[in-house]
PDB file of N, CA and C in Angstrom:
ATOM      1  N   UNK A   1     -60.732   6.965 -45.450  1.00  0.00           N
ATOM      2  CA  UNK A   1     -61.379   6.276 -44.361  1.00  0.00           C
ATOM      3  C   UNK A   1     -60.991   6.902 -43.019  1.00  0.00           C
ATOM      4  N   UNK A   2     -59.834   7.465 -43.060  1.00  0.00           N
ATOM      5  CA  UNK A   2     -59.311   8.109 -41.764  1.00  0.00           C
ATOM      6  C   UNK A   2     -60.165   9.579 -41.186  1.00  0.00           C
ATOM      7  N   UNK A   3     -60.324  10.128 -42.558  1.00  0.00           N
ATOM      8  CA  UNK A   3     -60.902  11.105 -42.088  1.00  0.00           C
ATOM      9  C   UNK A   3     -62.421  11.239 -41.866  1.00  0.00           C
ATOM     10  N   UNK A   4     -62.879  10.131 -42.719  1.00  0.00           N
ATOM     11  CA  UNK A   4     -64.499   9.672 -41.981  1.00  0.00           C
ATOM     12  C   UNK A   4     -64.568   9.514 -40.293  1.00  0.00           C
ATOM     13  N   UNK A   5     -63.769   8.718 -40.062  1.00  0.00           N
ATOM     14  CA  UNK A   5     -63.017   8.898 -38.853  1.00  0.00           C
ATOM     15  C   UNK A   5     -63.323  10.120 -37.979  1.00  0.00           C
ATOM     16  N   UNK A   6     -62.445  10.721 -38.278  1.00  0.00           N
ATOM     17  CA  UNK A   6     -62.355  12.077 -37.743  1.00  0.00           C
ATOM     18  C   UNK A   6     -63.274  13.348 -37.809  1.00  0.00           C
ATOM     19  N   UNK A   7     -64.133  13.036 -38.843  1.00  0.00           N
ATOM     20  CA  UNK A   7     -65.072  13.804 -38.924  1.00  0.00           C
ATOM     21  C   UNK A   7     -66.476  14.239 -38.232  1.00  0.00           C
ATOM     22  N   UNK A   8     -66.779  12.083 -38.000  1.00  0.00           N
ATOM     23  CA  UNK A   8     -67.977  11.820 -37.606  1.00  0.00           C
ATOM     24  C   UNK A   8     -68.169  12.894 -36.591  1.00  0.00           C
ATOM     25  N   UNK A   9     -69.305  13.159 -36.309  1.00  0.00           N
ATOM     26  CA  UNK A   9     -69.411  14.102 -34.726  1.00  0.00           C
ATOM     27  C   UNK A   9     -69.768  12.605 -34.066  1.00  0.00           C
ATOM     28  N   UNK A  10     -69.661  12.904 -32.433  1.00  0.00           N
ATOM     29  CA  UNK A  10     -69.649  12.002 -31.293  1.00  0.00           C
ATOM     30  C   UNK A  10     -70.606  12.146 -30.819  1.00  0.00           C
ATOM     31  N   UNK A  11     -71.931  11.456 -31.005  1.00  0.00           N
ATOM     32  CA  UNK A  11     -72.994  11.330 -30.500  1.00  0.00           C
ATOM     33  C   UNK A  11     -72.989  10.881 -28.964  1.00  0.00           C
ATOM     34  N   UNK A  12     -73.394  11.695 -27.847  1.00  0.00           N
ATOM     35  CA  UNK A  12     -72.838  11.136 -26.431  1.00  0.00           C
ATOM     36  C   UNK A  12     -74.254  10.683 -26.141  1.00  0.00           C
ATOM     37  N   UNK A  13     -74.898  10.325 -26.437  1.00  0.00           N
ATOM     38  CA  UNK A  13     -76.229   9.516 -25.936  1.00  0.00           C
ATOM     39  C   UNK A  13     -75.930   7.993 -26.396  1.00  0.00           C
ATOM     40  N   UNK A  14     -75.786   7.919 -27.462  1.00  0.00           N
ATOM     41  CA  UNK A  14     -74.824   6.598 -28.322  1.00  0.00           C
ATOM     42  C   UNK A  14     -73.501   5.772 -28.420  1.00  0.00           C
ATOM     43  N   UNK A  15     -72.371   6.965 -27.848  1.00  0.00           N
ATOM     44  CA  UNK A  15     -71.129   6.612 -28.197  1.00  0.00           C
ATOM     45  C   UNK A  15     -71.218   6.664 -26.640  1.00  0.00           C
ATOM     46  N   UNK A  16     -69.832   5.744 -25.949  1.00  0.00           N
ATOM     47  CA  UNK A  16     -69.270   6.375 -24.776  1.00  0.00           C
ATOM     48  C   UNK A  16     -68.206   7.304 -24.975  1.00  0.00           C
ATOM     49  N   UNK A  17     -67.584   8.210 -24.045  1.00  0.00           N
ATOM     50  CA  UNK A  17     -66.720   9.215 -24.035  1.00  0.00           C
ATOM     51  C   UNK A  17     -65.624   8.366 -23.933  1.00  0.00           C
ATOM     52  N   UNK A  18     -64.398   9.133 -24.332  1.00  0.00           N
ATOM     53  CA  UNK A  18     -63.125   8.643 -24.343  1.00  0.00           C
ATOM     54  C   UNK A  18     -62.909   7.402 -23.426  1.00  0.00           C
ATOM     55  N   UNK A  19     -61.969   6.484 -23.558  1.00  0.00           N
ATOM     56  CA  UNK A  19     -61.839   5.789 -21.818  1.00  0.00           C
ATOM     57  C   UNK A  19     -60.833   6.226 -21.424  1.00  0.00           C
ATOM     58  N   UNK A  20     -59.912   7.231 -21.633  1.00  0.00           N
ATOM     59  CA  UNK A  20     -59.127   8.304 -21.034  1.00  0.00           C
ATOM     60  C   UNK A  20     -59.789   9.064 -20.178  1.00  0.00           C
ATOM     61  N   UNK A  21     -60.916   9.638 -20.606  1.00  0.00           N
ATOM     62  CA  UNK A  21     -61.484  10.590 -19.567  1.00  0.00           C
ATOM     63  C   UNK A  21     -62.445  10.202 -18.849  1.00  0.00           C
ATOM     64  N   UNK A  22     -63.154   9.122 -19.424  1.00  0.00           N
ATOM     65  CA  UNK A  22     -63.852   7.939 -18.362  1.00  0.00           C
ATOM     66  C   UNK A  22     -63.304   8.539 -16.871  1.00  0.00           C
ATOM     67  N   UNK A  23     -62.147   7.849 -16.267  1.00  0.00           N
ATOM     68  CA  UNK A  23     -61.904   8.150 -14.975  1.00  0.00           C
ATOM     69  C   UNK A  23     -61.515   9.730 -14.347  1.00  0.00           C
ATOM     70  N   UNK A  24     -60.947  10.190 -15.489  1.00  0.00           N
ATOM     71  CA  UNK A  24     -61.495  11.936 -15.064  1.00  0.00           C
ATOM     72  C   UNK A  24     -62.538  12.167 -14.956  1.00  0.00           C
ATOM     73  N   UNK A  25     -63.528  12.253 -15.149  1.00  0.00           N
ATOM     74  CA  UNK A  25     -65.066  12.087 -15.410  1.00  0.00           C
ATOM     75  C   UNK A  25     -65.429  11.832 -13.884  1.00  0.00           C
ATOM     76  N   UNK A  26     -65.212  10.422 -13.810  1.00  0.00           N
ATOM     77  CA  UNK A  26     -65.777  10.027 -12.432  1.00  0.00           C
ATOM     78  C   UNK A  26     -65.433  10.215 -10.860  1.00  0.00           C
ATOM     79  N   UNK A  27     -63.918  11.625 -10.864  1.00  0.00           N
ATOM     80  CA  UNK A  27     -63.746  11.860 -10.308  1.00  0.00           C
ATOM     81  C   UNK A  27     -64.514  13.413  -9.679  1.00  0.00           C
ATOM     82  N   UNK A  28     -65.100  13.913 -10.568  1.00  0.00           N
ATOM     83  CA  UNK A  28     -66.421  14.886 -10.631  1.00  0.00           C
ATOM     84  C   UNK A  28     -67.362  14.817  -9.247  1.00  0.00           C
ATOM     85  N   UNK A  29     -67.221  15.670  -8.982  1.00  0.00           N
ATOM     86  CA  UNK A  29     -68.333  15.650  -7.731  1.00  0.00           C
ATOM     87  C   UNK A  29     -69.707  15.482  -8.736  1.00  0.00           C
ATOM     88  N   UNK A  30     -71.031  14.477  -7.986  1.00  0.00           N
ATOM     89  CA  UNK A  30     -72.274  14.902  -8.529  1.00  0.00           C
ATOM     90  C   UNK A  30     -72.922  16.155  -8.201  1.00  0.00           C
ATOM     91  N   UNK A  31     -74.032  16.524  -8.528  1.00  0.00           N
ATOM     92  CA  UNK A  31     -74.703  17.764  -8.261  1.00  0.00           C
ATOM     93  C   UNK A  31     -75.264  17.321  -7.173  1.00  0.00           C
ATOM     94  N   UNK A  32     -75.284  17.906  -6.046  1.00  0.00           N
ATOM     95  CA  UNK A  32     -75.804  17.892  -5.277  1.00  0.00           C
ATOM     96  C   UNK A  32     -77.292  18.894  -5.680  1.00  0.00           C
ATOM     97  N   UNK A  33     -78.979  18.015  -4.965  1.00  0.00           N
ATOM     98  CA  UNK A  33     -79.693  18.549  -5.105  1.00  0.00           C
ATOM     99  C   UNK A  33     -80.087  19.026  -3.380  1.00  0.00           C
ATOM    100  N   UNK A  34     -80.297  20.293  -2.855  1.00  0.00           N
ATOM    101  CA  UNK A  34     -80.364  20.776  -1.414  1.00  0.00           C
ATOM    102  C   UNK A  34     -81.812  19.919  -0.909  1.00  0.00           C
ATOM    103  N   UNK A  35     -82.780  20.064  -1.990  1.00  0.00           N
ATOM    104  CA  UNK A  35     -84.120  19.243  -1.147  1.00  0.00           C
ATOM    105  C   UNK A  35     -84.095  18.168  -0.697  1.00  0.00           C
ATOM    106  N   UNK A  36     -83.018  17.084  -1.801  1.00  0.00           N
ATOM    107  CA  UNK A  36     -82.784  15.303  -1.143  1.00  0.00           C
ATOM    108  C   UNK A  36     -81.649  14.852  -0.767  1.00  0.00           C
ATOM    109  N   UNK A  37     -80.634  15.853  -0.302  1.00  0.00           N
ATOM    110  CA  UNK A  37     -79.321  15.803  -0.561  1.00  0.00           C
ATOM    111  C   UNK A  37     -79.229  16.173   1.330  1.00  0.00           C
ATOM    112  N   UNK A  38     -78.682  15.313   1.847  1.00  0.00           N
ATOM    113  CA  UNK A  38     -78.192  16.483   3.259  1.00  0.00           C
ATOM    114  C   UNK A  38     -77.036  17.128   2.883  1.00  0.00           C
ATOM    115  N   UNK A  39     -77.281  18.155   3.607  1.00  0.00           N
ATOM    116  CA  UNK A  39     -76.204  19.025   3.893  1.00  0.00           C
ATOM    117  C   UNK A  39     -74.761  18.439   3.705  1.00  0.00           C
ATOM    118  N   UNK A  40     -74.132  19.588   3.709  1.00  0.00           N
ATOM    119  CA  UNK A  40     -72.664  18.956   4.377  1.00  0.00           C
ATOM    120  C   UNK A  40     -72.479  18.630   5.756  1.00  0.00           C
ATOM    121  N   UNK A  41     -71.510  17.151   6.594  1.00  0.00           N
ATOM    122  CA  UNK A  41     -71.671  17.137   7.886  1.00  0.00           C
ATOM    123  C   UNK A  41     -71.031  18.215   8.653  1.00  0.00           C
ATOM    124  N   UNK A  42     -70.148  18.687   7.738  1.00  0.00           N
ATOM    125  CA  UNK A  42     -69.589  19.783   8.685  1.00  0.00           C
ATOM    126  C   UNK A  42     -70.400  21.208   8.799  1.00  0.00           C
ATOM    127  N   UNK A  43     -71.266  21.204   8.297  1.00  0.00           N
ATOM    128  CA  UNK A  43     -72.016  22.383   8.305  1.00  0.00           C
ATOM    129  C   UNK A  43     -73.254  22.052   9.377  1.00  0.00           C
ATOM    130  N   UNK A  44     -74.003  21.146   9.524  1.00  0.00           N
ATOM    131  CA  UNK A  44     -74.693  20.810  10.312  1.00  0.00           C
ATOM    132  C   UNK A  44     -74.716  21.260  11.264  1.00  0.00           C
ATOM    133  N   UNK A  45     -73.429  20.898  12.215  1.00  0.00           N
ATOM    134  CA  UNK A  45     -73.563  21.812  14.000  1.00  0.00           C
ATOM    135  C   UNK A  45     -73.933  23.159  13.596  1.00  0.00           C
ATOM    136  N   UNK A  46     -73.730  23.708  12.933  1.00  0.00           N
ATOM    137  CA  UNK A  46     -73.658  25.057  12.375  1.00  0.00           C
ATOM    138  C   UNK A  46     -75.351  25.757  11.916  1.00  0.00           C
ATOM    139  N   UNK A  47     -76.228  24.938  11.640  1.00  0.00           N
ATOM    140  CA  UNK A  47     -77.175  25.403  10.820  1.00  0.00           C
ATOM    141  C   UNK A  47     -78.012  24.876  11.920  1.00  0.00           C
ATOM    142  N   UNK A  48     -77.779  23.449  12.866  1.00  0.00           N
ATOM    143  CA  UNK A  48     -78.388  22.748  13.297  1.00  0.00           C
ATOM    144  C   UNK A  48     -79.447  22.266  12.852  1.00  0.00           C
ATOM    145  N   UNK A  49     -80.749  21.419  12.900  1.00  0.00           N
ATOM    146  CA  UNK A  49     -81.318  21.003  12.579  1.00  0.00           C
ATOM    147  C   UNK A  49     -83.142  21.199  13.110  1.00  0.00           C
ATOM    148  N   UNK A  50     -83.652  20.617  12.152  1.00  0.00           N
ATOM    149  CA  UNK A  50     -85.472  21.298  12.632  1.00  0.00           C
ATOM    150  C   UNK A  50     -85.851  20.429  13.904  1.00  0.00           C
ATOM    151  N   UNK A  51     -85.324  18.930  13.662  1.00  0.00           N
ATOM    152  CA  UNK A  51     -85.859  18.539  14.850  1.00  0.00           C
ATOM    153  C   UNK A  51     -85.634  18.572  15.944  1.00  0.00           C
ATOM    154  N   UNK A  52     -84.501  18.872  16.460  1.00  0.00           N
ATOM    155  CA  UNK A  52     -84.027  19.659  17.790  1.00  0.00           C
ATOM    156  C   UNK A  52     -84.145  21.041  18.108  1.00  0.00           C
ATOM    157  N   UNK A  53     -84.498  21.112  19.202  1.00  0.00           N
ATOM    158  CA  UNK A  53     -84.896  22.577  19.995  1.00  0.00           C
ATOM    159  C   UNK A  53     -82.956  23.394  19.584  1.00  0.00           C
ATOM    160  N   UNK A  54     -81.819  22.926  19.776  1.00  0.00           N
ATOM    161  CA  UNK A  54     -80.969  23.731  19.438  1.00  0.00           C
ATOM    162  C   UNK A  54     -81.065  24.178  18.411  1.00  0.00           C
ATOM    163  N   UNK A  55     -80.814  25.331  18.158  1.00  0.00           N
ATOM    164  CA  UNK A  55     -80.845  26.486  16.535  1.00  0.00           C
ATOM    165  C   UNK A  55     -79.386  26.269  15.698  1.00  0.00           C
ATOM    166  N   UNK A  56     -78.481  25.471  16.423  1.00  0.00           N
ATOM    167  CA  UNK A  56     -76.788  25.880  15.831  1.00  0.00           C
ATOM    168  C   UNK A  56     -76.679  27.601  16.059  1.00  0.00           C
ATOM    169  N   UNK A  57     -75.681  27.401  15.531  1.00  0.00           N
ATOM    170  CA  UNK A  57     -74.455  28.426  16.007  1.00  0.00           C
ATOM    171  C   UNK A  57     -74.706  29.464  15.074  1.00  0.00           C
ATOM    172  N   UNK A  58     -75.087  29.532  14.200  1.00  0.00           N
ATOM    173  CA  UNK A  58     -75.966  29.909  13.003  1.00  0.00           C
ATOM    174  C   UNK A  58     -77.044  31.151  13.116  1.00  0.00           C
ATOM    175  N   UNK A  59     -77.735  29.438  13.411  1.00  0.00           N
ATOM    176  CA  UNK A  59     -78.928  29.715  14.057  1.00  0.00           C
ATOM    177  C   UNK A  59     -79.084  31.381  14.956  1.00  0.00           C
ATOM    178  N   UNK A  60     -78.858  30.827  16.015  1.00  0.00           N
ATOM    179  CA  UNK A  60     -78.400  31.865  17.006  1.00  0.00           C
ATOM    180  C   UNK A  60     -77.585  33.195  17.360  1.00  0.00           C
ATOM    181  N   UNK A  61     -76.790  33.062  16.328  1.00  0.00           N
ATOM    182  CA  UNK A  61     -75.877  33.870  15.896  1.00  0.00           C
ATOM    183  C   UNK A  61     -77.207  35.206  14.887  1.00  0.00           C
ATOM    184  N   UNK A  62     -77.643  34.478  13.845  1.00  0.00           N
ATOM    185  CA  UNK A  62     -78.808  35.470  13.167  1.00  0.00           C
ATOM    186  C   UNK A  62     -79.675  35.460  13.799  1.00  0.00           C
ATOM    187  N   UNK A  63     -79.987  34.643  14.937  1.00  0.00           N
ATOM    188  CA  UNK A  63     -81.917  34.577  16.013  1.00  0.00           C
ATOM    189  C   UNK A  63     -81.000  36.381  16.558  1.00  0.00           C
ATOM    190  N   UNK A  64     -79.881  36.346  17.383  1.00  0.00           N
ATOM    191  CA  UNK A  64     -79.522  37.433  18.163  1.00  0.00           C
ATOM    192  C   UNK A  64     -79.522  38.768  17.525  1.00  0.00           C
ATOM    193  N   UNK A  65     -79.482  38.783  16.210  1.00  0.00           N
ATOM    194  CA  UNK A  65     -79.271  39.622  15.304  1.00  0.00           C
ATOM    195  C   UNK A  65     -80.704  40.188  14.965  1.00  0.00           C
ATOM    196  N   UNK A  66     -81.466  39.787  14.811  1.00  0.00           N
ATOM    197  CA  UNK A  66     -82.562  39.729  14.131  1.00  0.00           C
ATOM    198  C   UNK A  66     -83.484  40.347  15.192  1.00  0.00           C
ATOM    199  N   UNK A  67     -83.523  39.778  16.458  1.00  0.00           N
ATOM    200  CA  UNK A  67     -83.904  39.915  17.787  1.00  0.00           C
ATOM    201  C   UNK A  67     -84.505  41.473  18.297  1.00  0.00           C
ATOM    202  N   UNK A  68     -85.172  42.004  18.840  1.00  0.00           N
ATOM    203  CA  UNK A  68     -85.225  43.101  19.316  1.00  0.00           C
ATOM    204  C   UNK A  68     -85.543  44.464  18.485  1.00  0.00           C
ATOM    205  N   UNK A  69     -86.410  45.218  18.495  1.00  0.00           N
ATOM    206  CA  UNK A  69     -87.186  45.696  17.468  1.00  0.00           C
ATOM    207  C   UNK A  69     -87.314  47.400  19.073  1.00  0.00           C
ATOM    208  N   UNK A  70     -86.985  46.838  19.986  1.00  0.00           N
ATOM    209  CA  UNK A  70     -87.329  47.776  20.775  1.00  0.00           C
ATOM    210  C   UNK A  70     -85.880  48.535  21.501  1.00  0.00           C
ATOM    211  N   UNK A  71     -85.854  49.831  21.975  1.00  0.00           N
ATOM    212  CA  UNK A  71     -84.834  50.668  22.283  1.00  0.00           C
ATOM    213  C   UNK A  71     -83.837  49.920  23.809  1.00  0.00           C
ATOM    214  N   UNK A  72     -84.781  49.303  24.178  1.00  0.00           N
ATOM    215  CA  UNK A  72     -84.089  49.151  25.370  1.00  0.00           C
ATOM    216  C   UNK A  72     -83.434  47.664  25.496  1.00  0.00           C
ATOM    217  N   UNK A  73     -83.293  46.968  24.250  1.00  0.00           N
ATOM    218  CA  UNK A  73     -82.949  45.266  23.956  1.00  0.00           C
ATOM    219  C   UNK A  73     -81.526  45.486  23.630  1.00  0.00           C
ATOM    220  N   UNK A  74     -81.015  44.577  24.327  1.00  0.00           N
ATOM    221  CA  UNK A  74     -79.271  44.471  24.267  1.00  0.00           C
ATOM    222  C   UNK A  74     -79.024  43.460  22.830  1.00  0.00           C
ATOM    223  N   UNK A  75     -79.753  43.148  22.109  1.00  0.00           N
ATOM    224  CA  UNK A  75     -79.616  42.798  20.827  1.00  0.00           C
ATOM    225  C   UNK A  75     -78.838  43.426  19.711  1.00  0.00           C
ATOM    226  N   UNK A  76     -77.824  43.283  18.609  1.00  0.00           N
ATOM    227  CA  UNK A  76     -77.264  44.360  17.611  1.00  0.00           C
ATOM    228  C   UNK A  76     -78.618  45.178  17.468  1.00  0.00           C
ATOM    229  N   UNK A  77     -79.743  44.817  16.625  1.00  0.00           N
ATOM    230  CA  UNK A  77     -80.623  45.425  15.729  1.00  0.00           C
ATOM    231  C   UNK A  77     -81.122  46.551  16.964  1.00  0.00           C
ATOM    232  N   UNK A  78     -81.684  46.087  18.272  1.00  0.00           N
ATOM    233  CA  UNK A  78     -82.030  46.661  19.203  1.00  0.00           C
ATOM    234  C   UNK A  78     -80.542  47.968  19.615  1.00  0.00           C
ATOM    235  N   UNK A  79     -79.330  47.544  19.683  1.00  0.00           N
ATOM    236  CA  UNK A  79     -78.647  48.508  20.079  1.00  0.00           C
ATOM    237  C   UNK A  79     -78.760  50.107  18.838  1.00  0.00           C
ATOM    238  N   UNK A  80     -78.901  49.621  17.557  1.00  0.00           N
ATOM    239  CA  UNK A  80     -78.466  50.176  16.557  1.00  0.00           C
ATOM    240  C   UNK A  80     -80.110  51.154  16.323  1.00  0.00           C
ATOM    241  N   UNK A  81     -81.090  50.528  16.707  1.00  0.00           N
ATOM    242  CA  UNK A  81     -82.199  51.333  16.507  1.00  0.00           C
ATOM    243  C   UNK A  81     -82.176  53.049  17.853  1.00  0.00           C
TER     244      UNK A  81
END
């Protein structure tokens, strides 16, 4: 009988998981999904947001980068062309 026991496999749709690891378990971050999920808050100032005219730090940091396509623009991409 013991080893019927031990044999069964653990159906996890049916059975619950240990209650040992129950609370390991629930210390698990969830998955965050990016489409319904905000951000992290600390990342925010950083990325800033669509509905404000500020870009973040981010933002601006790659707008400056990206910037300038012509010889005479004090931009990186502009200095480097």
């Amino acid at each position: 009988m013991l080893l019927d026991d031990l044999t069964d496999p653990l159906d996890p749709v049916t059975e619950p998981l240990d209650p040992l690891l129950d609370p390991l378990l629930d210390d698990l971050d969830p998955v965050v999904d990016p489409l319904t999920d905000p951000l992290d808050p600390l990342l925010d100032p950083l990325l800033g947001s669509e509905d404000d005219e500020d870009e973040g730090l981010l933002g601006g940091i790659l707008g400056g980068l990206l910037q300038g396509e012509d010889e005479d623009d004090d931009s990186v991409l502009g200095w480097l062309w």
